[in-house]
Protein backbone atom coordinates (compact mmCIF):
# COMPACT_ATOMS: atom_id res chain seq x y z
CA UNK A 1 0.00 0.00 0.00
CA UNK A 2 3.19 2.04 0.44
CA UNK A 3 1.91 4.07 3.25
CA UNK A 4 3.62 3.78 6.83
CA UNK A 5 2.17 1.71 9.46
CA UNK A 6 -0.01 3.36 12.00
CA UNK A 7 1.76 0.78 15.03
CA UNK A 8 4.95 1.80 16.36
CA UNK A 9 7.85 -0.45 17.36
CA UNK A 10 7.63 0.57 20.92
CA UNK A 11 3.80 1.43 22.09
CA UNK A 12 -0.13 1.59 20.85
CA UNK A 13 -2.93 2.70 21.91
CA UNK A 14 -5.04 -0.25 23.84
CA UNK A 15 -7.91 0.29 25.47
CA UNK A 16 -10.82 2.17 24.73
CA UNK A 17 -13.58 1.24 27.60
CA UNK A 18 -11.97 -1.62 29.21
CA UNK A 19 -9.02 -1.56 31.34
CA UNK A 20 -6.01 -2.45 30.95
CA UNK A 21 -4.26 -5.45 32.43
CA UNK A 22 -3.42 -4.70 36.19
CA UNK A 23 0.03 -6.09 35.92
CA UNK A 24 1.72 -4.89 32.68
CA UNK A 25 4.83 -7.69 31.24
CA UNK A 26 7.47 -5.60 30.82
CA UNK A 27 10.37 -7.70 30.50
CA UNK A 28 11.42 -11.47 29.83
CA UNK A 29 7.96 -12.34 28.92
CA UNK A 30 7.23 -14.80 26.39
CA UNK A 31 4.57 -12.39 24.87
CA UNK A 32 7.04 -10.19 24.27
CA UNK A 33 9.71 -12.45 23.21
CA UNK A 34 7.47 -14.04 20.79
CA UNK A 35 7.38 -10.59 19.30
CA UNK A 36 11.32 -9.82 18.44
CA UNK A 37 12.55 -9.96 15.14
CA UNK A 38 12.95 -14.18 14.43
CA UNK A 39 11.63 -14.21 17.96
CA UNK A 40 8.61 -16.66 17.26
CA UNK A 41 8.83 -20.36 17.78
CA UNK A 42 5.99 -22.67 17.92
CA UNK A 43 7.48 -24.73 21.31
CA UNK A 44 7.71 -21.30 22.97
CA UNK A 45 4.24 -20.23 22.06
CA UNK A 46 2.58 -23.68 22.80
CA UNK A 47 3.98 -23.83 26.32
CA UNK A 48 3.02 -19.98 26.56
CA UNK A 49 -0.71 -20.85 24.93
CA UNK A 50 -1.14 -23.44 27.29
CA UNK A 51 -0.25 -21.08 30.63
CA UNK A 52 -2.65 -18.76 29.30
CA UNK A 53 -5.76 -20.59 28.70
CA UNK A 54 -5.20 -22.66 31.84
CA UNK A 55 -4.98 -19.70 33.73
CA UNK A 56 -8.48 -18.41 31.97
CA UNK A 57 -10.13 -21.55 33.03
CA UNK A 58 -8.77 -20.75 36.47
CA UNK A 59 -9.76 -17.27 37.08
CA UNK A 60 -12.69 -16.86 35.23
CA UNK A 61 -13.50 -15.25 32.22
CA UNK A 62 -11.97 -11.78 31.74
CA UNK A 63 -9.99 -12.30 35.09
CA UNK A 64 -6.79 -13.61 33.74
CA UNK A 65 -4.23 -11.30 33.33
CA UNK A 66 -1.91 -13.82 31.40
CA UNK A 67 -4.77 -14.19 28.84
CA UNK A 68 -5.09 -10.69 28.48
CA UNK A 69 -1.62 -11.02 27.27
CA UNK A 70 -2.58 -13.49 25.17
CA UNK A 71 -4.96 -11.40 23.31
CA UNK A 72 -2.44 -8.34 22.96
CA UNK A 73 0.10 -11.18 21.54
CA UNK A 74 -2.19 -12.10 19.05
CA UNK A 75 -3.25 -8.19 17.97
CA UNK A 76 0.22 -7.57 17.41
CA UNK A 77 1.74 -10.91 15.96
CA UNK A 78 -1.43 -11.48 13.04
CA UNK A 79 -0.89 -8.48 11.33
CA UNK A 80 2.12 -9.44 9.98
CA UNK A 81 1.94 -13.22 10.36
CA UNK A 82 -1.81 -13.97 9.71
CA UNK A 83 -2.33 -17.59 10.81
CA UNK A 84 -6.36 -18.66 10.00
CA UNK A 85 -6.56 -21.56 13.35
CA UNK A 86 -4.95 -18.66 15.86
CA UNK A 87 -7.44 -15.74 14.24
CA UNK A 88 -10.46 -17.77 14.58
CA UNK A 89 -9.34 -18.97 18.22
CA UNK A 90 -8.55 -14.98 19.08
CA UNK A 91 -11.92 -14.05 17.40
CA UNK A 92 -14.18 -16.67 19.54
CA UNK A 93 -12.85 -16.32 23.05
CA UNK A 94 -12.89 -12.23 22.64
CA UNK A 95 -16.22 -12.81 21.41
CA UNK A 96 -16.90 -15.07 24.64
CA UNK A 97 -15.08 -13.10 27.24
CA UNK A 98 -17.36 -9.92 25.60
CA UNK A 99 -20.42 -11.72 26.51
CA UNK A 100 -19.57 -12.23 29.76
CA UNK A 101 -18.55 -8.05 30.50
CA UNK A 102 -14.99 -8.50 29.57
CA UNK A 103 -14.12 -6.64 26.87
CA UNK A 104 -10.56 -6.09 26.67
CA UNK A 105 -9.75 -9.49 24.48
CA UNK A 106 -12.45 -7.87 21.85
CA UNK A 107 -10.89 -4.19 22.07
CA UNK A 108 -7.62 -6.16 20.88
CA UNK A 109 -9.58 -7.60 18.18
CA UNK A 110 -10.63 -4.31 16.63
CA UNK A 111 -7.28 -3.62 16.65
CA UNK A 112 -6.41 -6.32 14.78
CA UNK A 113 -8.35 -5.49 12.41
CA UNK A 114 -8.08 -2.20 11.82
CA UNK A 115 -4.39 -2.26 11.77
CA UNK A 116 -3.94 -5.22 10.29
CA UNK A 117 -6.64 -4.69 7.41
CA UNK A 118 -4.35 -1.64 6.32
CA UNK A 119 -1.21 -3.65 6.12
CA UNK A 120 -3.11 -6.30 4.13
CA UNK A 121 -6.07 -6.62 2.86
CA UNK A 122 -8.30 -10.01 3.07
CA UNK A 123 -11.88 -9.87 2.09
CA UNK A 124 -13.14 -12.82 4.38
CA UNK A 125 -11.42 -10.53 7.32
CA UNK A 126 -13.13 -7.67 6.68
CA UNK A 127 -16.12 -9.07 6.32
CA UNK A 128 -15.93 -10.31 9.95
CA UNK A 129 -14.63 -6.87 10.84
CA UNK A 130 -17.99 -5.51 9.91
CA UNK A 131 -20.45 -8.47 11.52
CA UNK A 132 -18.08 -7.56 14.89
CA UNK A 133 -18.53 -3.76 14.57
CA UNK A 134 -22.06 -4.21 14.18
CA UNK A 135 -22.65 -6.50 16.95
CA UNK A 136 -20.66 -4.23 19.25
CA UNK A 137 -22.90 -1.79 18.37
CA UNK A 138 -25.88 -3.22 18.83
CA UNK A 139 -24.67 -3.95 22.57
CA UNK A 140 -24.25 -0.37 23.24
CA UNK A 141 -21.18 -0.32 22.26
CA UNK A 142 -19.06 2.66 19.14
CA UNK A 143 -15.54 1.34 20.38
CA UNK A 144 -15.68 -1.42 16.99
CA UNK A 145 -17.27 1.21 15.25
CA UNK A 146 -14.68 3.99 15.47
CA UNK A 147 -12.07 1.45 14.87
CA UNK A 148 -13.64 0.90 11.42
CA UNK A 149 -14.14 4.67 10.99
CA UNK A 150 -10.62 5.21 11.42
CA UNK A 151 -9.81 1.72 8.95
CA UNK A 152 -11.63 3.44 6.16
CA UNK A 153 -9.69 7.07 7.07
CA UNK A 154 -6.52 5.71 6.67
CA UNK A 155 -6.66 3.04 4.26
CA UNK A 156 -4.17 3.96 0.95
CA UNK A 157 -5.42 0.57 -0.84
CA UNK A 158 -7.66 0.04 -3.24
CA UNK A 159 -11.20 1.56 -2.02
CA UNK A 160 -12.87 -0.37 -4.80
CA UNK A 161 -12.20 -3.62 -2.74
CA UNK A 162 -14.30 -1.75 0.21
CA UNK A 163 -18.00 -3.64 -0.29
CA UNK A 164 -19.13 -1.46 2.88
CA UNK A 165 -22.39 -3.19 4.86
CA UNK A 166 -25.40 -0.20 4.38
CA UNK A 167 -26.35 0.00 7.67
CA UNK A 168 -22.20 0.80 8.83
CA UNK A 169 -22.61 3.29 6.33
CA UNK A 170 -25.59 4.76 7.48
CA UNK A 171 -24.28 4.79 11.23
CA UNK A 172 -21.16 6.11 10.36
CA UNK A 173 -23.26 9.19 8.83
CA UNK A 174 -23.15 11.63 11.86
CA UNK A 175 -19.20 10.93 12.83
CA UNK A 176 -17.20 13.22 10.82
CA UNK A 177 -14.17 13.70 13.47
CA UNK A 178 -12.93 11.51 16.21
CA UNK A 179 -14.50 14.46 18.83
CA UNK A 180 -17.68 13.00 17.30
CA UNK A 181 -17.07 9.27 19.01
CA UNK A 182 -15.85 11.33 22.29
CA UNK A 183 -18.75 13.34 22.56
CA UNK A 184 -20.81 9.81 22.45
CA UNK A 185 -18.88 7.88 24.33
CA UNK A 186 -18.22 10.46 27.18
CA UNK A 187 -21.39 13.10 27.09
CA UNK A 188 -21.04 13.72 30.42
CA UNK A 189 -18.15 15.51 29.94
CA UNK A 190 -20.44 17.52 26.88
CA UNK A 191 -22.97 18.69 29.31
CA UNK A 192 -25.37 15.87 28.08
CA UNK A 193 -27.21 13.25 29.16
CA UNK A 194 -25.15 9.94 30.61
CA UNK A 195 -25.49 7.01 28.17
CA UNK A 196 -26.28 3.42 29.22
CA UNK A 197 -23.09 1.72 29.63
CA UNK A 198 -22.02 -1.78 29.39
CA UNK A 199 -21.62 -3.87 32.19
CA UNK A 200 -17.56 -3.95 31.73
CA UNK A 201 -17.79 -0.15 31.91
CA UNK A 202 -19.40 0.24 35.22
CA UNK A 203 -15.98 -2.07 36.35
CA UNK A 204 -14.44 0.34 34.87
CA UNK A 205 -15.87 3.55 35.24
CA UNK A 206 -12.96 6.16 35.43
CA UNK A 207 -10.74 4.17 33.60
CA UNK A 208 -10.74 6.72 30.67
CA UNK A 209 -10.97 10.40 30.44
CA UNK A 210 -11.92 11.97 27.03
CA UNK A 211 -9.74 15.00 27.48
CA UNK A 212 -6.66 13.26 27.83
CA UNK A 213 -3.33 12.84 25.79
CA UNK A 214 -1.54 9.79 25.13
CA UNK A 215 1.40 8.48 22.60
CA UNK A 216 -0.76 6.87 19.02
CA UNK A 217 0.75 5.01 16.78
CA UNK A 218 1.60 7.65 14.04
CA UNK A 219 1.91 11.53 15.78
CA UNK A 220 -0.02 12.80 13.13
CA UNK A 221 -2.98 10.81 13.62
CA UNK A 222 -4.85 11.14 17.02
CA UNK A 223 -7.40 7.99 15.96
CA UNK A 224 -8.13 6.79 19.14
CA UNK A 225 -10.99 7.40 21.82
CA UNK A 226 -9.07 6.35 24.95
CA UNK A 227 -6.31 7.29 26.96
CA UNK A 228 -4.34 4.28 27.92
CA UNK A 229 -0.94 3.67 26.27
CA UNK A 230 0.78 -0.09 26.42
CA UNK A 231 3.92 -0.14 26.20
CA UNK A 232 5.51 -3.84 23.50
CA UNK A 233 8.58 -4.20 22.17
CA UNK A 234 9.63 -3.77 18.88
CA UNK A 235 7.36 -5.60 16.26
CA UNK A 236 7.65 -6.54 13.01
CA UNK A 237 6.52 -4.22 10.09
């Protein structure tokens, strides 16, 4: 596409209205490690799978800090290394945790996507980027739905290719800017009325504050509606 990637080697934006992970892997972690140039191996990331979804089982859905991980592993490593069994596996147990309040494992999904659509572009993908971002709506939700605003901003490829679904036309109709998704997200802040929220956002409540700052992928492109910043090493582009 010839355009620069909107990830940075050392940080992205993560979290829009879900937390992040209360314990943050820093160093020596295999998430990471799986990450570094000729870093993957599939013994390392087996054991590493395993830890993760044992530890899910453990703590509950949405309570596992090591699967949280797991999900920001699999934002980051797919984009470049697009593997069908590990996408669908990421896709379903976001989807799952979701349903159960948790949303942080689908917030890394729509970052997937979104990212990874603009680095390449796969039909069947974005078709399931759109089902996603409509069933995130329809729970209340514009975190999927600014992700694919911001897809369809910054995509250089071919627009042709872009078989938009109607209806995420027609709701994308009254966001123009990303102060647009603020103002719906936070209208409190607006002087307006308080929307419904989620059940993972009364968790969380406080988590984000729309008038905040916060590194982005690309400086010139403030594309994001929250305010937390996680910090991975460098990544392959």
């Amino acid at each position: 596409m010839g355009n620069k990637p909107r990830y940075s080697s050392v940080s992205e934006e993560v979290a829009g209205t879900s937390p992040l992970p209360q314990t943050l892997p820093k160093y020596n972690h295999p998430s990471h490690d799986l990450l570094k140039e000729n870093g993957f191996t599939q013994t390392i990331y087996s054991k590493y799978h395993q830890k993760c979804l044992k530890d899910r089982l453990k703590m509950g859905k949405g309570l596992s800090q090591e699967m949280n991980t797991l999900f920001r592993f699999w934002s980051f490593f797919l984009r470049a290394n697009f593997n069908r069994k590990m996408y669908e596996e990421f896709r379903n147990l976001a989807v799952e945790d979701a349903r159960s309040g948790a949303r942080y494992g689908l917030e890394c999904l729509f970052r997937f996507y979104s990212y990874g659509l603009e680095k390449r572009f796969r039909s069947d993908i974005f078709r399931d980027f759109m089902e996603e971002t409509l069933n995130d709506y329809d729970n209340n939700n514009v975190y999927g739905l600014e992700k694919f605003w911001a897809f369809l901003k910054y995509y250089k490829g071919d627009s042709s290719r872009l078989k938009v679904n109607p209806r995420i036309t027609k709701l994308l109709e009254k966001y123009q800017t990303l102060e647009d998704f603020r103002r719906e997200m936070f209208p409190e802040a607006y002087g307006l009325p308080p929307r419904q929220r989620t059940i993972s956002e009364h968790r969380t409540s406080g988590s984000s504050k729309p008038g905040s700052t916060s590194s982005n992928d690309d400086p010139k492109r403030n594309r994001t509606i929250s305010c937390n910043v996680e910090m991975m090493p460098n990544s392959r582009s």
